[in-house]
N, C-alpha and C. Protein backbone atom coordinates (compact mmCIF):
# COMPACT_ATOMS: atom_id res chain seq x y z
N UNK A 1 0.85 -1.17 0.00
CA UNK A 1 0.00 0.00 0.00
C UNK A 1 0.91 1.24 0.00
N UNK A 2 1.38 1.86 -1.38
CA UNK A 2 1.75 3.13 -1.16
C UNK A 2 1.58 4.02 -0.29
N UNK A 3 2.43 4.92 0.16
CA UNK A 3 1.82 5.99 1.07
C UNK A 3 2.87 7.39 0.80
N UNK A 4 2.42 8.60 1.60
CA UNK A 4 3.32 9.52 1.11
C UNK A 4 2.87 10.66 2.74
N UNK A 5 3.93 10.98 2.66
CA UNK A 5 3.87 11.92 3.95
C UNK A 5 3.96 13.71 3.55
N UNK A 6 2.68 14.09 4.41
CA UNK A 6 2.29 15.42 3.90
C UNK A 6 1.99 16.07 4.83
N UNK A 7 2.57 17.44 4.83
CA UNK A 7 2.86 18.39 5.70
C UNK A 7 1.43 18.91 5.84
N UNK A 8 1.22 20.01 7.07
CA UNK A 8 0.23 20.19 7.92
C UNK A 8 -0.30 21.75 6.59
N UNK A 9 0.92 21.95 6.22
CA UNK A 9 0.86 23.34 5.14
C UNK A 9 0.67 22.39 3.91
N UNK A 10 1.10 21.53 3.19
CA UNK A 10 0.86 21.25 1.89
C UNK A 10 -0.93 20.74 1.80
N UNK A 11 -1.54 20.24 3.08
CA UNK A 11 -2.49 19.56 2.76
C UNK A 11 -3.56 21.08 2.98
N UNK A 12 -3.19 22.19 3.93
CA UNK A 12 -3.91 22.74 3.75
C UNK A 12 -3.97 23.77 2.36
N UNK A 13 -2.54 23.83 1.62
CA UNK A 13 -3.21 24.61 0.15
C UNK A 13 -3.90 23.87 -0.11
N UNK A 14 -3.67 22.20 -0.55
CA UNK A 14 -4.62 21.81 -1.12
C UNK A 14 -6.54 21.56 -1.01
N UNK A 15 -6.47 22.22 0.52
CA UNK A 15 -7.84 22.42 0.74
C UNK A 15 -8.12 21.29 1.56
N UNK A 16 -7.30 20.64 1.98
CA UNK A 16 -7.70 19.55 2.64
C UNK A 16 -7.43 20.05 4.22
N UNK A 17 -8.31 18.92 5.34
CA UNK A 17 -9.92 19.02 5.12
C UNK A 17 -10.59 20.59 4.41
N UNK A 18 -11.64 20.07 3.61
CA UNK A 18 -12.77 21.12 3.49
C UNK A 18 -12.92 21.47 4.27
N UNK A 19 -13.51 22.98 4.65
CA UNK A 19 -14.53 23.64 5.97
C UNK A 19 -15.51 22.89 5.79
N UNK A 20 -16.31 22.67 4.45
CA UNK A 20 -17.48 21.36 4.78
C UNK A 20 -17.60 20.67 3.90
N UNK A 21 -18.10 19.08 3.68
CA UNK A 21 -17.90 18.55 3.01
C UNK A 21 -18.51 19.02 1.48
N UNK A 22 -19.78 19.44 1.82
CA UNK A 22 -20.23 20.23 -0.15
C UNK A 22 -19.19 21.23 -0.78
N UNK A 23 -18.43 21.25 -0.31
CA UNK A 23 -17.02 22.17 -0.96
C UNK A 23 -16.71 21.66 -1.88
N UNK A 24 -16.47 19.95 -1.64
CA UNK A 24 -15.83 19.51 -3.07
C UNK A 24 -16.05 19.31 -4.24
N UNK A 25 -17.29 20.19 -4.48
CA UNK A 25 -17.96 20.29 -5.66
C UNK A 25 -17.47 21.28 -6.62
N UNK A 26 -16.80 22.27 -5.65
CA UNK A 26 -16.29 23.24 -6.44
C UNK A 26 -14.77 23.08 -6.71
N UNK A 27 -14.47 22.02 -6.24
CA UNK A 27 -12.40 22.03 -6.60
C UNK A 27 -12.25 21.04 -7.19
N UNK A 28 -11.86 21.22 -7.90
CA UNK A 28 -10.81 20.02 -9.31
C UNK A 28 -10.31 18.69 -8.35
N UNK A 29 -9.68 19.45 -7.17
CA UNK A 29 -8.54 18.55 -6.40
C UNK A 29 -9.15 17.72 -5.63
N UNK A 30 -10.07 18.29 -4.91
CA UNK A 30 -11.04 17.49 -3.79
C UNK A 30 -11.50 16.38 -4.48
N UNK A 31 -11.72 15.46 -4.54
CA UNK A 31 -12.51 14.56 -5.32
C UNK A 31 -13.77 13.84 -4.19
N UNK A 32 -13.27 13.79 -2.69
CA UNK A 32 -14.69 13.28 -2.07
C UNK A 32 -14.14 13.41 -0.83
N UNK A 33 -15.04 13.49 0.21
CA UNK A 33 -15.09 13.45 1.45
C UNK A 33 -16.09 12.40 2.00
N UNK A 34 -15.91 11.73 2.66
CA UNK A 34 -16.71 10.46 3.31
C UNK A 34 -16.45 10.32 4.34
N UNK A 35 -17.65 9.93 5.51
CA UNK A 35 -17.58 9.77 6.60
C UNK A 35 -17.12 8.06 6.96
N UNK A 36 -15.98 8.02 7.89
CA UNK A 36 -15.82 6.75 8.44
C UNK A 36 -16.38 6.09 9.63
N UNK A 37 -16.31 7.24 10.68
CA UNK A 37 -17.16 6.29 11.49
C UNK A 37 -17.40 7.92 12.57
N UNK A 38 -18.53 7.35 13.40
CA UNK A 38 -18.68 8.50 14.86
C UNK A 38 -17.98 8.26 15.79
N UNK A 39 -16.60 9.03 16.59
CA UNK A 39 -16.28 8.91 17.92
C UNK A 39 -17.38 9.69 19.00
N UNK A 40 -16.57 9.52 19.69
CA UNK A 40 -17.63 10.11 21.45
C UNK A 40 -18.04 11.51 20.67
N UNK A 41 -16.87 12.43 20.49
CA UNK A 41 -17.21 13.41 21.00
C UNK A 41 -16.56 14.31 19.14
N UNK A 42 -16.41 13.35 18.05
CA UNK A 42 -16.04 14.25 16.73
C UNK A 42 -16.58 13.25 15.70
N UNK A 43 -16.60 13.57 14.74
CA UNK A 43 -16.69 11.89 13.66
C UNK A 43 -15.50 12.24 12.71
N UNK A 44 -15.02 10.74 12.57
CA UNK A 44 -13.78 10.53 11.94
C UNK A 44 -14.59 10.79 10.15
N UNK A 45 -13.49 11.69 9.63
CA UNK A 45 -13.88 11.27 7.85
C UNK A 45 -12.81 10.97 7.21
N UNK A 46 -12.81 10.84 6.04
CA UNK A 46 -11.38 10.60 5.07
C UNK A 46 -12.00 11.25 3.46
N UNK A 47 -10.79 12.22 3.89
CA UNK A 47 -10.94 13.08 2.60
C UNK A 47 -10.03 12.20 1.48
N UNK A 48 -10.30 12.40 0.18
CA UNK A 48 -9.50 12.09 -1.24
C UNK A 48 -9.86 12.83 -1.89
N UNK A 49 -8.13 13.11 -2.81
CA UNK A 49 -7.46 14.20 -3.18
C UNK A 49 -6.64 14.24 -4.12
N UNK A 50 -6.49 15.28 -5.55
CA UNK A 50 -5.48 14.80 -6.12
C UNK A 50 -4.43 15.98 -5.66
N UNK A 51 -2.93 15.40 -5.62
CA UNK A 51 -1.85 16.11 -5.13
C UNK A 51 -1.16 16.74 -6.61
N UNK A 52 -1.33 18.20 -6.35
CA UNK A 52 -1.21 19.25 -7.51
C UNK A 52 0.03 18.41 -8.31
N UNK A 53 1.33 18.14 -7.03
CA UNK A 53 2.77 18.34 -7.66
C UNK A 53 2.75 16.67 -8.40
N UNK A 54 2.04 15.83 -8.09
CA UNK A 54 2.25 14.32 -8.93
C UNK A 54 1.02 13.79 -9.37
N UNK A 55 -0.12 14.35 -9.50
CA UNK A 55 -0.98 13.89 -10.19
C UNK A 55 -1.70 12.60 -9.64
N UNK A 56 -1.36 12.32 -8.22
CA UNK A 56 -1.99 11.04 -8.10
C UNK A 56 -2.85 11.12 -7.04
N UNK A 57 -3.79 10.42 -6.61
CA UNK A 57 -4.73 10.30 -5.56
C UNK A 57 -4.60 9.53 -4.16
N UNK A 58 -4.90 10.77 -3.30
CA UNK A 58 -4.38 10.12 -1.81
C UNK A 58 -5.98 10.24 -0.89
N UNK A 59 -5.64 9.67 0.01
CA UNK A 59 -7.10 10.05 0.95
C UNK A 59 -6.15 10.05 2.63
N UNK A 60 -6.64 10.64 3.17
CA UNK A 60 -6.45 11.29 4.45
C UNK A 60 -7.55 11.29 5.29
N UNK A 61 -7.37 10.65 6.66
CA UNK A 61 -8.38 10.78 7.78
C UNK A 61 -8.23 11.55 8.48
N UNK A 62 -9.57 12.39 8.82
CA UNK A 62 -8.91 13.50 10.31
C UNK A 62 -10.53 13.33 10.77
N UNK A 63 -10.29 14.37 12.24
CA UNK A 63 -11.77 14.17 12.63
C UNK A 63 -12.05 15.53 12.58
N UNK A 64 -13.55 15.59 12.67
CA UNK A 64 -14.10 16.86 12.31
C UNK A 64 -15.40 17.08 13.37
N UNK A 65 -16.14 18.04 13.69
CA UNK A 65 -16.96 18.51 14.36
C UNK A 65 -18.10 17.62 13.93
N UNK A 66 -19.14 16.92 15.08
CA UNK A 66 -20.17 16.45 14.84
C UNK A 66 -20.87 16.78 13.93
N UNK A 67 -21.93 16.70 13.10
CA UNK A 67 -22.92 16.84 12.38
C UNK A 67 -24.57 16.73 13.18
N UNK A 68 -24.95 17.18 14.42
CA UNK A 68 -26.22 16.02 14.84
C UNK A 68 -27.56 17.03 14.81
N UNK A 69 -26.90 18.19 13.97
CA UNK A 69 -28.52 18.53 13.57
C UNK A 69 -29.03 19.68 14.62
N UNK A 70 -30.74 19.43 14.89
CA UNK A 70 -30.69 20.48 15.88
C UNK A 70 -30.32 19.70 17.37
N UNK A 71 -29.85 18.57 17.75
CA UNK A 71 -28.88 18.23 19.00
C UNK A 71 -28.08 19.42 19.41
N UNK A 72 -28.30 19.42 20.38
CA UNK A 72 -26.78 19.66 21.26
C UNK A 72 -25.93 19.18 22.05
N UNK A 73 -24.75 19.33 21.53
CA UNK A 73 -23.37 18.34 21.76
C UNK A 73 -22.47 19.31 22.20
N UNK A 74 -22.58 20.53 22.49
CA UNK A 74 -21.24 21.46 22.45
C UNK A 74 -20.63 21.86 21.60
N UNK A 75 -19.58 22.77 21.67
CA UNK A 75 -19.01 23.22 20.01
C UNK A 75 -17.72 22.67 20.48
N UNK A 76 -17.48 21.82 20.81
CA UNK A 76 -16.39 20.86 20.76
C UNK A 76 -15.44 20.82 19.10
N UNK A 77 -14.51 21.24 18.91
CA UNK A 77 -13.98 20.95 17.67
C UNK A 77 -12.53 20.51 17.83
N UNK A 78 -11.81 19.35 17.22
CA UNK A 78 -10.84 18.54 17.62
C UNK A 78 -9.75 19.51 17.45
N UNK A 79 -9.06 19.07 17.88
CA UNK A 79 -7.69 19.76 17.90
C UNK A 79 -6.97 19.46 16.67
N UNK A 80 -6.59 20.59 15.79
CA UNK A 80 -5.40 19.81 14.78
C UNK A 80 -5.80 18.75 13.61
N UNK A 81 -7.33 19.05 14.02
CA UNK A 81 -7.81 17.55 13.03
C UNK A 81 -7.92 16.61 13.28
N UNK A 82 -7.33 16.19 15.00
CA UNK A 82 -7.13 15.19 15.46
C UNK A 82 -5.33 14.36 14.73
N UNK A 83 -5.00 15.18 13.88
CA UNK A 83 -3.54 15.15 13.37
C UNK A 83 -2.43 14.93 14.51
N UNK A 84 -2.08 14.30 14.82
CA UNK A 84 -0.55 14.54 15.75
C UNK A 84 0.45 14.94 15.02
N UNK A 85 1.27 15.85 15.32
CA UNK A 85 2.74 15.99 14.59
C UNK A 85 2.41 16.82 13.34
N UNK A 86 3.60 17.73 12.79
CA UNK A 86 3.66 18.19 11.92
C UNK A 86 3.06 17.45 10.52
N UNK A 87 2.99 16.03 10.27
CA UNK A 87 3.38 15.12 9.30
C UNK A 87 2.12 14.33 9.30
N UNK A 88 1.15 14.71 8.14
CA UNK A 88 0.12 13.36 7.99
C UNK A 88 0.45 12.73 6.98
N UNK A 89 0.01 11.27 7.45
CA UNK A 89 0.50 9.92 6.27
C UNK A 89 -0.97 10.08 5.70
N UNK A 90 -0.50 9.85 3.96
CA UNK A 90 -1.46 9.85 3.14
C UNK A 90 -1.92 8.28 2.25
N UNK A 91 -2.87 7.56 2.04
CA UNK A 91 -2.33 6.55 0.93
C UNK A 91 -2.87 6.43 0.08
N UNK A 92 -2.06 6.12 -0.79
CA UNK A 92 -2.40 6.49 -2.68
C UNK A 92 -3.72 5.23 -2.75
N UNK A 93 -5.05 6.09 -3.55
CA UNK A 93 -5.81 5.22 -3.62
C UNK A 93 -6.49 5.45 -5.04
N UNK A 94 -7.71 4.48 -5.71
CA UNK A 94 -7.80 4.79 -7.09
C UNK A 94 -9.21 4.13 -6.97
N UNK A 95 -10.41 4.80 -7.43
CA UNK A 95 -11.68 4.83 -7.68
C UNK A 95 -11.79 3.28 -8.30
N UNK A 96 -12.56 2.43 -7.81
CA UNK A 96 -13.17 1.48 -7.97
C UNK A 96 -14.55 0.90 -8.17
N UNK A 97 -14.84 0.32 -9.18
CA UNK A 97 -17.02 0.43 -9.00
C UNK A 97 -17.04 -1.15 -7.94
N UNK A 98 -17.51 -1.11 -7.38
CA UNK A 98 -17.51 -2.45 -6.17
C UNK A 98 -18.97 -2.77 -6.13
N UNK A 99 -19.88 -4.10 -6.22
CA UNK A 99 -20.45 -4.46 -6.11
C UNK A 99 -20.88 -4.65 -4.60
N UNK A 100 -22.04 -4.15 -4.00
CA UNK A 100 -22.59 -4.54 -3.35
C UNK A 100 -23.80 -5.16 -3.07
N UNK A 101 -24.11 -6.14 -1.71
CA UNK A 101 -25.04 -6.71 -1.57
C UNK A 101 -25.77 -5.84 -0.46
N UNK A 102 -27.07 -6.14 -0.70
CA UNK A 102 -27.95 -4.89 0.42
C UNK A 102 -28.99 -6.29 0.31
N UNK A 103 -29.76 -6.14 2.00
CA UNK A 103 -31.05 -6.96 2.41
C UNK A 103 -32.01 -6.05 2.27
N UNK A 104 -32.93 -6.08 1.41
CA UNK A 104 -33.93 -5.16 1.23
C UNK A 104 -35.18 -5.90 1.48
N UNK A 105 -36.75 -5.41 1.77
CA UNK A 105 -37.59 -5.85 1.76
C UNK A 105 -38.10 -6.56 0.73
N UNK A 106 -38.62 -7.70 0.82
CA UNK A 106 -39.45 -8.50 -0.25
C UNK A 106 -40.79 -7.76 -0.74
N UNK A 107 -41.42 -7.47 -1.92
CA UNK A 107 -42.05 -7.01 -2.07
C UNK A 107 -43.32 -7.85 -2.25
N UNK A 108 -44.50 -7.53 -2.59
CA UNK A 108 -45.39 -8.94 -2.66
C UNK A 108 -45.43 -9.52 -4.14
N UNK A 109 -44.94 -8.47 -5.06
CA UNK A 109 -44.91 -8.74 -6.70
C UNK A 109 -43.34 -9.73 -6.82
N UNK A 110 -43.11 -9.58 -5.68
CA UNK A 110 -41.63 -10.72 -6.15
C UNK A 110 -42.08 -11.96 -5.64
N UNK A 111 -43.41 -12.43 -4.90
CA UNK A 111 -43.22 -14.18 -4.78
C UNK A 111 -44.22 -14.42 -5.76
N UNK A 112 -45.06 -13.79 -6.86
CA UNK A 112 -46.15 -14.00 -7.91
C UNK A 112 -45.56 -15.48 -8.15
């Protein structure tokens, strides 16, 4: 699994993280933001990205401020991205169509 190490300044020219995820509609570079999972108190996402200087696609996890609507949770917002260290590891990744299986309801026109 390739990977590439990227400074706290290179990822932010490139816009990474968005301020919010509908941003990446408007940048060439952004290509998607997706949520990975909810912690206690931020939810983890992983942005993907193309990197201006090599043309190739990385994705990056950081955590970001809840989403819960009209809840209240506090304005808790992670530190740093939840980033440690000057240095986030990035890894080169490449758009795939993946088949999935989903359990959906039976309808009554499917046991005719």
């Amino acid at each position: 699994m390739p990977t590439r190490q990227f400074t706290r300044n290179e990822l932010s020219n490139i816009g990474v993280p968005p301020e919010d995820p509908e941003y990446i509609e408007y940048d060439d570079d952004l290509l998607a933001d997706e949520p990975v999972s909810t912690l206690k108190y931020t939810a983890l996402r992983r942005c993907v990205f193309r990197a201006p200087d090599d043309g190739r696609t990385y994705a990056v996890e950081y955590e970001a401020q809840l989403d819960v609507g009209d809840y209240e949770v506090g304005e808790y917002s992670p530190d740093d991205h939840g980033w440690h260290g000057d240095i986030v590891e990035g890894v080169e990744v490449e758009g795939r169509e993946v088949l999935v299986t989903r359990w959906l309801p039976v309808e009554e026109t499917d046991r005719a």
